[in-house]
Protein backbone atom coordinates (compact mmCIF):
# COMPACT_ATOMS: atom_id res chain seq x y z
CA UNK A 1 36.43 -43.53 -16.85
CA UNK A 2 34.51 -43.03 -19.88
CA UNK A 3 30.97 -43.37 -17.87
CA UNK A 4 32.58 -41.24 -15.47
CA UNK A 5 33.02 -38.16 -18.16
CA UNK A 6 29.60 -39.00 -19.74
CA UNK A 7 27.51 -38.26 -16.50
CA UNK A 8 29.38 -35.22 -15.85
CA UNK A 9 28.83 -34.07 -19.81
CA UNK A 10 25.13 -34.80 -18.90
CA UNK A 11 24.99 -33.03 -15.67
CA UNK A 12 26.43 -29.95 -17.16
CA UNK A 13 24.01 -29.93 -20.19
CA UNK A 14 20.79 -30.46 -17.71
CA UNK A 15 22.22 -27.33 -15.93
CA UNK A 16 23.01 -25.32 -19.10
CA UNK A 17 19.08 -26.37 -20.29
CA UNK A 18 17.61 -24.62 -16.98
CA UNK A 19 20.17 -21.69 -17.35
CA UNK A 20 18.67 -20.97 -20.62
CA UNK A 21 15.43 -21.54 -19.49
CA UNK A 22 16.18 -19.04 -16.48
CA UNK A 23 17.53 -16.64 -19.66
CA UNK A 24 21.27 -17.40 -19.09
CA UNK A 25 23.78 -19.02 -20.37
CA UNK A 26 26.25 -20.87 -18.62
CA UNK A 27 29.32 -18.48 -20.08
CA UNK A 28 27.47 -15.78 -18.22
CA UNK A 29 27.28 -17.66 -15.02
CA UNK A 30 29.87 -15.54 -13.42
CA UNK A 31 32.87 -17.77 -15.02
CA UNK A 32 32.45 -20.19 -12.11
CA UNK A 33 33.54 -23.74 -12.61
CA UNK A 34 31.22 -26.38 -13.43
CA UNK A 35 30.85 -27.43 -9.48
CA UNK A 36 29.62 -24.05 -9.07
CA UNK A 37 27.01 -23.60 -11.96
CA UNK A 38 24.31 -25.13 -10.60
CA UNK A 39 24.20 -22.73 -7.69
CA UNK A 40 23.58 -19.53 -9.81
CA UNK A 41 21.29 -21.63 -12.14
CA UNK A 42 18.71 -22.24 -8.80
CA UNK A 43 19.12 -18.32 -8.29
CA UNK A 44 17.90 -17.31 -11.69
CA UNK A 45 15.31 -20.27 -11.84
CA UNK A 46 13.43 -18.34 -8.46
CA UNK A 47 9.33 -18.20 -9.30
CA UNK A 48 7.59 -15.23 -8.98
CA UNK A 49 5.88 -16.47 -5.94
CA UNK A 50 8.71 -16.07 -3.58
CA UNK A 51 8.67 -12.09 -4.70
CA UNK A 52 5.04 -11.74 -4.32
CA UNK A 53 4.18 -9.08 -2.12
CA UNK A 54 2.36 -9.55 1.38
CA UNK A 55 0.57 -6.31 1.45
CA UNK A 56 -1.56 -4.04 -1.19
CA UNK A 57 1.33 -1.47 -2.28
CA UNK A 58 -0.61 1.98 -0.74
CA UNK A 59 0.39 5.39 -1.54
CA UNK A 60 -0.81 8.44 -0.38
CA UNK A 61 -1.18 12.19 -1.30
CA UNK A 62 -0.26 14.96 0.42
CA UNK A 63 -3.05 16.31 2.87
CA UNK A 64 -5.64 19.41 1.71
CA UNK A 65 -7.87 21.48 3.31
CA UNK A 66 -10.99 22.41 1.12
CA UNK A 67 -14.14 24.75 2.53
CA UNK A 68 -17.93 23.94 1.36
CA UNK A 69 -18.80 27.42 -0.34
CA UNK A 70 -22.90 26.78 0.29
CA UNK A 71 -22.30 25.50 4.43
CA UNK A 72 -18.01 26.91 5.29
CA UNK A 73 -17.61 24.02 6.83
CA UNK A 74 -14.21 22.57 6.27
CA UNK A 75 -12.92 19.52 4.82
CA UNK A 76 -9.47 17.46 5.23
CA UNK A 77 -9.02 15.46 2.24
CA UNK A 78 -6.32 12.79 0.34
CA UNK A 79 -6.52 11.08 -2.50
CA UNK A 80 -4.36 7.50 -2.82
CA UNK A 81 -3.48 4.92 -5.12
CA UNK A 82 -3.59 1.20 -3.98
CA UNK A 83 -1.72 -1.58 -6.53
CA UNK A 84 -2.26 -5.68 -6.04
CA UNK A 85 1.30 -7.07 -6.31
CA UNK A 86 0.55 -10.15 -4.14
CA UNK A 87 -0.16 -12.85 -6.62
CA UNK A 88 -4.16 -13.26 -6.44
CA UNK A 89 -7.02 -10.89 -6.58
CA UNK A 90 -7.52 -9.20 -3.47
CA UNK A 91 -10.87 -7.99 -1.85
CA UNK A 92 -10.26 -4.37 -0.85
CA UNK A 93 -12.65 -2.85 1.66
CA UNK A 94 -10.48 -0.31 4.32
CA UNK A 95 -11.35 1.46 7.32
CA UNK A 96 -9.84 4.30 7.21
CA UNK A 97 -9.41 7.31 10.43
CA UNK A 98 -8.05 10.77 11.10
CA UNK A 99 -6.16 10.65 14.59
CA UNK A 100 -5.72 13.80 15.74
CA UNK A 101 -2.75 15.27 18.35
CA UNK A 102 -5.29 15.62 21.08
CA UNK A 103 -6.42 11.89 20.69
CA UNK A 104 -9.73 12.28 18.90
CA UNK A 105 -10.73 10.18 16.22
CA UNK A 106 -12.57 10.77 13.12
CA UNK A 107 -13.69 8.37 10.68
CA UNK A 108 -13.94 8.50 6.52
CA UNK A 109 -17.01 10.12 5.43
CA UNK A 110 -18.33 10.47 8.72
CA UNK A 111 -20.52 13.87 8.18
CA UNK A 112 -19.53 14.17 5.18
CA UNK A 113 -22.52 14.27 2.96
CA UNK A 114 -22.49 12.94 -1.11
CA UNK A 115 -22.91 16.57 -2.20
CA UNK A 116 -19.47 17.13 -0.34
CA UNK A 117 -17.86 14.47 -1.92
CA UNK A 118 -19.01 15.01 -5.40
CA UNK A 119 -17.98 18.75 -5.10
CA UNK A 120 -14.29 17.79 -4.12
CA UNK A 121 -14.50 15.06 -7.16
CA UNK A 122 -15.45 17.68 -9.77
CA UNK A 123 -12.71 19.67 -8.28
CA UNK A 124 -10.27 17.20 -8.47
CA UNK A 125 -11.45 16.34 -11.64
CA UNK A 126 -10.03 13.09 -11.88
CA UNK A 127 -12.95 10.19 -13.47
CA UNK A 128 -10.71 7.54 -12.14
CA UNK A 129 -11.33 8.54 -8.52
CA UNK A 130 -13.47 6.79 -6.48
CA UNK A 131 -14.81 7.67 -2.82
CA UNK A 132 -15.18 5.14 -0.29
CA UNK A 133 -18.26 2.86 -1.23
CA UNK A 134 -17.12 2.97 -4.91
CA UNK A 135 -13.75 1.84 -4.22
CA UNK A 136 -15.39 -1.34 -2.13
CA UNK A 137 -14.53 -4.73 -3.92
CA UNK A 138 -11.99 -6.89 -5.54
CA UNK A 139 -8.43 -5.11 -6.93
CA UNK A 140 -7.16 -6.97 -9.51
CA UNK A 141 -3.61 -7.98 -9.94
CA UNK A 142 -0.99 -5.91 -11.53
CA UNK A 143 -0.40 -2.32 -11.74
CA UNK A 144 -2.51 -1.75 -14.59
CA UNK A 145 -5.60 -2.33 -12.55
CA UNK A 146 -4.96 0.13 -9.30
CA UNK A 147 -7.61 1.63 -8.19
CA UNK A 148 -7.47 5.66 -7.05
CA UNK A 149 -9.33 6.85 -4.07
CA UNK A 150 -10.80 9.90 -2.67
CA UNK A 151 -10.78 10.37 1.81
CA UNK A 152 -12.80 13.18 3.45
CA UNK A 153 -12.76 14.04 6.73
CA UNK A 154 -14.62 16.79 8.61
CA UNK A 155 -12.60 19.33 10.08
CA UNK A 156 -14.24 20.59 13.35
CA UNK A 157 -11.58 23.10 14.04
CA UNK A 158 -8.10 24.32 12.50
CA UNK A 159 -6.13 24.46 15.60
CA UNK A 160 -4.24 20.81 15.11
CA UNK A 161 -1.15 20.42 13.66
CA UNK A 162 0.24 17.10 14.00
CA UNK A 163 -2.34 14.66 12.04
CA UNK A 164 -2.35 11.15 11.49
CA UNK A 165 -4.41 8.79 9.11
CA UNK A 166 -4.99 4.87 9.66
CA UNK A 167 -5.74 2.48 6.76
CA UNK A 168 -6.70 -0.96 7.76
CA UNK A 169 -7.44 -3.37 4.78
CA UNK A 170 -4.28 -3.34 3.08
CA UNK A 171 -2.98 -6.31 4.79
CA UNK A 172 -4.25 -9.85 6.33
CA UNK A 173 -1.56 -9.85 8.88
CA UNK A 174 -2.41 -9.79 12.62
CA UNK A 175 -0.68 -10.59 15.93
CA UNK A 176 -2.19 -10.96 19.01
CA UNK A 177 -1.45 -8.91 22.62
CA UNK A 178 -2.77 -8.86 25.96
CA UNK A 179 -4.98 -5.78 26.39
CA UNK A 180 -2.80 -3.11 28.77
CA UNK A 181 -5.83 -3.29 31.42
CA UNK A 182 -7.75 -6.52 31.49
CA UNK A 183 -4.51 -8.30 30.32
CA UNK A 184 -7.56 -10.56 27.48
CA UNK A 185 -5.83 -11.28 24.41
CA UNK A 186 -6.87 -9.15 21.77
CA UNK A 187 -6.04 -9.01 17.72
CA UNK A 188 -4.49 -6.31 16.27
CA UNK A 189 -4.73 -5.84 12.86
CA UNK A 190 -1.72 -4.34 10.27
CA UNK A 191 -2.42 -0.79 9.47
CA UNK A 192 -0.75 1.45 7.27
CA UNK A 193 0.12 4.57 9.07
CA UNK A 194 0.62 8.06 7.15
CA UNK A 195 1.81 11.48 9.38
CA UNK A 196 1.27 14.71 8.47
CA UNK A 197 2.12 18.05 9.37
CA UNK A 198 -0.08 21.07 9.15
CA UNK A 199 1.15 24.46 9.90
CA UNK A 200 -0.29 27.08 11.98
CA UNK A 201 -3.24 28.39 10.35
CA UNK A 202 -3.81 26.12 7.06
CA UNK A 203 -5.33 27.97 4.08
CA UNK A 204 -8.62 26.18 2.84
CA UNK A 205 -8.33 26.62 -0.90
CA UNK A 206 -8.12 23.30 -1.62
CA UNK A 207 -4.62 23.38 -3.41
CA UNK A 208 -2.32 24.15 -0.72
CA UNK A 209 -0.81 20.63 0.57
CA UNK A 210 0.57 19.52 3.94
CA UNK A 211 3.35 16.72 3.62
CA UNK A 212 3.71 13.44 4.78
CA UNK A 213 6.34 13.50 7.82
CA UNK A 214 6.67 9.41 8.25
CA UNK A 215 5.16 6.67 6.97
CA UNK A 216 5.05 2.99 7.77
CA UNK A 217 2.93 0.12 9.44
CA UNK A 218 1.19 -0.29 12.55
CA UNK A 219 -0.80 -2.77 14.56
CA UNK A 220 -3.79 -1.46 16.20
């Protein structure tokens, strides 16, 4: 009997150690009974591992329009912010497209000169923002460390109003598909995916913003 009450009296003080090491105590473990402690003290014991995120935490701006005083040519343009949450330093190098409604694509920074995107950085005038080869490397963990960047696209005409930006880099995840023609297995790579909606007739001054319809992931 009396070995009997001194392993339980042992079991409960090994439980109340790791409740106080999980910072609880084990009056605060819900009032359960003993036989029910040790259940609560493995839920407050969890490591911060098993909450790491998957992905780089992305979050985009609202869409501009901005016009080149010296050439009128117009711009599209977003700034974002991207924050490492997943538990190790991540290398952070995205490819990143305009899809417009009548199925064109246009890449980042494709004819867009440095001129272009040093005007739109003055503009902006935000010294934390980088544009797409400055923002190329490792993100460090941790909020503190996110890293702000600066997308340009060219604007060939204003007649589209439904547009749509891909960002692939965020995420290592991939799943593979037969291709819809040659039925070849092809990877597809985890994109975020970012809607917008412009207007008829969007005014180029550079302030005026479009807003994000959806948002969410997509392979591609």
């Amino acid at each position: 009997m009396l070995s009997t009450m001194l392993s339980t009296s042992l079991s409960l003080f090994a439980v109340s150690t790791a409740l106080c090491v999980g910072g609880l105590t084990p009056s605060v473990a819900c009032g359960w009974p003993a036989s029910n402690v040790l259940s609560c003290g493995m839920i407050a014991l969890a490591t911060p591992a098993s909450i790491a995120a998957k992905d780089l935490n992305f979050t985009p701006s609202e869409l501009r329009l901005w016009r080149d005083p010296e050439s009128g040519k117009h711009f599209w343009y977003m700034t974002y912010d991207v924050v490492n949450n997943t538990g190790a330093d991540q290398r952070f190098a995205p490819r990143i497209e305009l899809v417009i409604d009548d199925g064109r694509i246009v890449r980042q920074g494709e004819g867009v000169s440095s001129d272009i995107t040093k005007a739109l950085k003055e503009f902006l005038g935000n010294e934390l923002l980088e544009d797409q080869f400055e923002i190329l490397g490792t993100v460090l963990q941790g909020k503190e460390h996110a890293k702000s960047g600066l997308v340009v696209f060219v604007a060939e005409d204003l007649e589209p109003t439904e547009l749509t930006v891909m960002v692939q880099g965020l995420s290592r995840e991939t799943e593979k598909k037969p291709h819809p023609k040659t039925g070849e297995m092809v990877t597809l790579r985890k994109n975020a995916r970012v809607d917008y909606l412009v207007p008829g007739d969007p005014k180029p001054s550079g302030t005026v913003t479009y807003p994000i319809v959806t948002q969410g992931w997509e392979f591609r």
